[in-house]
C-alpha atoms as a PDB file:
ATOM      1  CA  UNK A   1      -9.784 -20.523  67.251  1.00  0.00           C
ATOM      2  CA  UNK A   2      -6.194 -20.649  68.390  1.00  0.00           C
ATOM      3  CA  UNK A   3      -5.370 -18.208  71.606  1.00  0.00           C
ATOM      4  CA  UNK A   4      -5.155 -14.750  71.419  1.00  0.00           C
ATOM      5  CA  UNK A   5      -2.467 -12.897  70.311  1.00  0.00           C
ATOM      6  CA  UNK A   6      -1.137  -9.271  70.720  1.00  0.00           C
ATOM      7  CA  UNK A   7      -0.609  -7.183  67.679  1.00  0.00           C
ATOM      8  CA  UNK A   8       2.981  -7.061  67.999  1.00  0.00           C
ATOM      9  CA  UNK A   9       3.082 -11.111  67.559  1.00  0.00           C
ATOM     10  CA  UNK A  10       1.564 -10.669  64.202  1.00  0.00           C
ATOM     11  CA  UNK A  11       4.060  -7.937  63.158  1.00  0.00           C
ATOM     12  CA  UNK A  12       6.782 -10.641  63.361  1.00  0.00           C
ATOM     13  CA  UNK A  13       5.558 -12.749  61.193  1.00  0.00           C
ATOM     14  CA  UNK A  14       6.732 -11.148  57.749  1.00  0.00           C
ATOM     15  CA  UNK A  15       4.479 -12.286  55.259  1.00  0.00           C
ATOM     16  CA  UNK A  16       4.937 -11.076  51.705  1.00  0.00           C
ATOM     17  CA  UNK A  17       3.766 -11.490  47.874  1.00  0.00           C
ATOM     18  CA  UNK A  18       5.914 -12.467  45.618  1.00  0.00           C
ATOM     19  CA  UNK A  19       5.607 -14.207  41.949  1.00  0.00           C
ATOM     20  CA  UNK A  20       6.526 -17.554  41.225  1.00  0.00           C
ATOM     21  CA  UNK A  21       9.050 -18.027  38.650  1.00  0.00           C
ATOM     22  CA  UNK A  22       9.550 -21.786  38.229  1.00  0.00           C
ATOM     23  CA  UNK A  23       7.548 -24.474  39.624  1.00  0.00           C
ATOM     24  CA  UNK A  24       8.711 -28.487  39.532  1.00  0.00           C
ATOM     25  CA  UNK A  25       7.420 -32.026  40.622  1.00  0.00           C
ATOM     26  CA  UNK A  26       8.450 -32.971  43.733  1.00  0.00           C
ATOM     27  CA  UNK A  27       8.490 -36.722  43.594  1.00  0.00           C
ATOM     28  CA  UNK A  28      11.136 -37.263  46.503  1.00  0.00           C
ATOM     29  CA  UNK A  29       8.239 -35.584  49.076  1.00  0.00           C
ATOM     30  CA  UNK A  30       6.776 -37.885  51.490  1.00  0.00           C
ATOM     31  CA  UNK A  31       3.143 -35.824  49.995  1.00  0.00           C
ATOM     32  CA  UNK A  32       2.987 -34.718  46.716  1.00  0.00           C
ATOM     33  CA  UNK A  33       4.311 -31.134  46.331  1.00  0.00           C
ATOM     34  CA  UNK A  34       5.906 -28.759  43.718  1.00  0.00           C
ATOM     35  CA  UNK A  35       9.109 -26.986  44.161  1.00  0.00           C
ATOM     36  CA  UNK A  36       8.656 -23.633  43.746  1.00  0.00           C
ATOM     37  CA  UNK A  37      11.117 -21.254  43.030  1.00  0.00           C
ATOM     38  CA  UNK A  38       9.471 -16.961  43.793  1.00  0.00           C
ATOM     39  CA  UNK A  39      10.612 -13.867  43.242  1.00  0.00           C
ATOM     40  CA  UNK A  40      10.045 -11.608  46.339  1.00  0.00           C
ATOM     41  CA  UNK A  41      11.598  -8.095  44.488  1.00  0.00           C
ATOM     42  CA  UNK A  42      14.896  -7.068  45.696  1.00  0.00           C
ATOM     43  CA  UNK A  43      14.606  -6.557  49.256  1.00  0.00           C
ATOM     44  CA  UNK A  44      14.227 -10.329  49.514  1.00  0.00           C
ATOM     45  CA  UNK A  45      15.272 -11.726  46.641  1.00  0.00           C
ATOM     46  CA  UNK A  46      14.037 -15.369  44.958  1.00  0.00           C
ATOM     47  CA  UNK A  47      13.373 -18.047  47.506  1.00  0.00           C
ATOM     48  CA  UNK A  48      12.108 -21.433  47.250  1.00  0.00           C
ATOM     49  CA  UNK A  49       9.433 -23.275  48.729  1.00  0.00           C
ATOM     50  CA  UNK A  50       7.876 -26.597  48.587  1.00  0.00           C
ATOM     51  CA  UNK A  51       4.417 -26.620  48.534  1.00  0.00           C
ATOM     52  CA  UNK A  52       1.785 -29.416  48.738  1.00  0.00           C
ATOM     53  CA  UNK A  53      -0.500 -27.936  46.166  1.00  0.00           C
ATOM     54  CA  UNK A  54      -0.674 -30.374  43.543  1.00  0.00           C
ATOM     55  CA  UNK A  55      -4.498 -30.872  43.528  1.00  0.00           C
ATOM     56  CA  UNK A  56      -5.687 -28.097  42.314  1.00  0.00           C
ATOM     57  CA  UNK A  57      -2.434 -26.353  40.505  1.00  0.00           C
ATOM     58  CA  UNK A  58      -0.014 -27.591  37.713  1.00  0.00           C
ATOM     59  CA  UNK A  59       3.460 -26.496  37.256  1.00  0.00           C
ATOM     60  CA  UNK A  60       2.912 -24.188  33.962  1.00  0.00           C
ATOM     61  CA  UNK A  61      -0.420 -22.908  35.795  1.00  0.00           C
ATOM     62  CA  UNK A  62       2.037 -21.446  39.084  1.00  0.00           C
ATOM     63  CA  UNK A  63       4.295 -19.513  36.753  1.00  0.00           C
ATOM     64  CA  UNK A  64       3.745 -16.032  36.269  1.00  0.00           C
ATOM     65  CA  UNK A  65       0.734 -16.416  39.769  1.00  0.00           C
ATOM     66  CA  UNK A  66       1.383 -14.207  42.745  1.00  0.00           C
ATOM     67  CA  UNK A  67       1.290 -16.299  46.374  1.00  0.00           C
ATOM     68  CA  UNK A  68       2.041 -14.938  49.616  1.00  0.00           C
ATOM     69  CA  UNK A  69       4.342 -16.503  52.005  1.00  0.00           C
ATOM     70  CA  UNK A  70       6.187 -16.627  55.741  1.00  0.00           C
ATOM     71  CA  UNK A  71       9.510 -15.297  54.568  1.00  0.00           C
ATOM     72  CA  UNK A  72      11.335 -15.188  58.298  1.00  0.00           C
ATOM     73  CA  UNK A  73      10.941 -18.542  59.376  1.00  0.00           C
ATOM     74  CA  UNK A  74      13.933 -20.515  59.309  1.00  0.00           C
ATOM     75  CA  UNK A  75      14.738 -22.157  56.002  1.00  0.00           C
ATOM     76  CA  UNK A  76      13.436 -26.280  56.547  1.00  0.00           C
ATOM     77  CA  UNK A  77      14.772 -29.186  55.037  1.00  0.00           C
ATOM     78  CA  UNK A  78      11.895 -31.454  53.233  1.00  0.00           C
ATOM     79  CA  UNK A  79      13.716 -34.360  51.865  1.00  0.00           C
ATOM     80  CA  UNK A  80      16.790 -33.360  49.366  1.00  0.00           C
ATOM     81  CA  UNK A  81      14.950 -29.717  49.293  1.00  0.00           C
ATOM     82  CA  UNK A  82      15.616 -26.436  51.333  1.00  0.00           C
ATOM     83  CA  UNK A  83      12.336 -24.937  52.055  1.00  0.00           C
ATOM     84  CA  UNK A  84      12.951 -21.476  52.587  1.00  0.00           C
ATOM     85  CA  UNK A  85       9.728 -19.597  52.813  1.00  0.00           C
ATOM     86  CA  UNK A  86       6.413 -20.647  53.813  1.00  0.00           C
ATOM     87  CA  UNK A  87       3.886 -20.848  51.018  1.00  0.00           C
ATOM     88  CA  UNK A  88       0.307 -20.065  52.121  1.00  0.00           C
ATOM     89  CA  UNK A  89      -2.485 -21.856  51.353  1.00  0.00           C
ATOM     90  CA  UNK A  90      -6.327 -22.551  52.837  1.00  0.00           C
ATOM     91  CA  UNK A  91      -7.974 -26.135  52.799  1.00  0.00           C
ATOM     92  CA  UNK A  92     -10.862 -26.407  50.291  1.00  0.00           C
ATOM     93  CA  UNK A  93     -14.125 -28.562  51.587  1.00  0.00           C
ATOM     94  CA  UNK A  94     -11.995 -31.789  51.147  1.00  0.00           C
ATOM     95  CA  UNK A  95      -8.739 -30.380  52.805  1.00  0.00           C
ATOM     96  CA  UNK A  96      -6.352 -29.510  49.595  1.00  0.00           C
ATOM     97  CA  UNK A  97      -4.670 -26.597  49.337  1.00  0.00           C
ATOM     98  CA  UNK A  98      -5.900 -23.948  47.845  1.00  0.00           C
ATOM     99  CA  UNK A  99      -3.333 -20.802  47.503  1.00  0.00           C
ATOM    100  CA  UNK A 100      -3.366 -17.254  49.479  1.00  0.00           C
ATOM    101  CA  UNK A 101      -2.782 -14.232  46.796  1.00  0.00           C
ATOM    102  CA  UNK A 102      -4.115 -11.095  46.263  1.00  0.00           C
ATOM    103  CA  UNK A 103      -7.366 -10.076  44.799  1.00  0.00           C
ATOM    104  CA  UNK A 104      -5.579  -7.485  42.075  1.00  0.00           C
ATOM    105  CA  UNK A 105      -1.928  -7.837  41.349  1.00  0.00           C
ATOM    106  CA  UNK A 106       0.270  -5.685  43.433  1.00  0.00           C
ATOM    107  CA  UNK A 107       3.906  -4.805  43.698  1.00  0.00           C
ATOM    108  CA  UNK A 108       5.954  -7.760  44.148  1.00  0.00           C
ATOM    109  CA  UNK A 109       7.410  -7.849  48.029  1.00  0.00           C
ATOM    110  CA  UNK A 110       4.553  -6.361  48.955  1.00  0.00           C
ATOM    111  CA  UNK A 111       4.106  -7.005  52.807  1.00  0.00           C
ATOM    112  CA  UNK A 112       0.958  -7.783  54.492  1.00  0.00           C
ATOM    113  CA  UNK A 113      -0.441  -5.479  57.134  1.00  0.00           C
END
């Protein structure tokens, strides 16, 4: 377990749902990945994220799928890509990603509390 942490630390980190809207190969990555481009509603806007999910997801399978991600970290260059928001995901029994989302489908921007 990692230290711990007052509640206003986790306010800070601003994670929302949004829905992704195009999803790519990502053969430049040093892992395999997908770009993804998601739509976060129009507070935030669509952002783009590369995401080292290619295990269990395919391109056409992400579009249209609600994820939640970091949206205020700084935007992080991964090869020829600009990762802008953190995509979150959990390890499965033999460490690939599996994705974060919500149970029911919610309001897109939606932030977690």
């Amino acid at each position: 377990m990692a230290e711990t942490i007052a509640y206003g630390d986790f306010e800070r980190v601003d994670i929302r749902v949004g829905t992704v809207v195009d999803a790519q190969p990502f053969p430049e990555a040093r892992k395999p990945a997908y770009k993804l481009t998601i739509d976060f509603g129009p507070e935030i806007g669509v952002k783009k994220s590369s995401a080292q999910i290619t295990v269990h997801y395919k391109p056409d399978q992400l579009i249209g799928r609600q994820v939640c991600a970091v949206v205020n970290f700084p935007p992080r260059q991964i090869g020829p890509f600009i990762s802008e928001v953190l995509t979150l995901g959990m390890p499965d029994a033999d460490g690939a990603v599996v994705l974060v989302k919500p149970d029911l489908k919610v309001p897109t921007g939606g932030k977690l509390f």
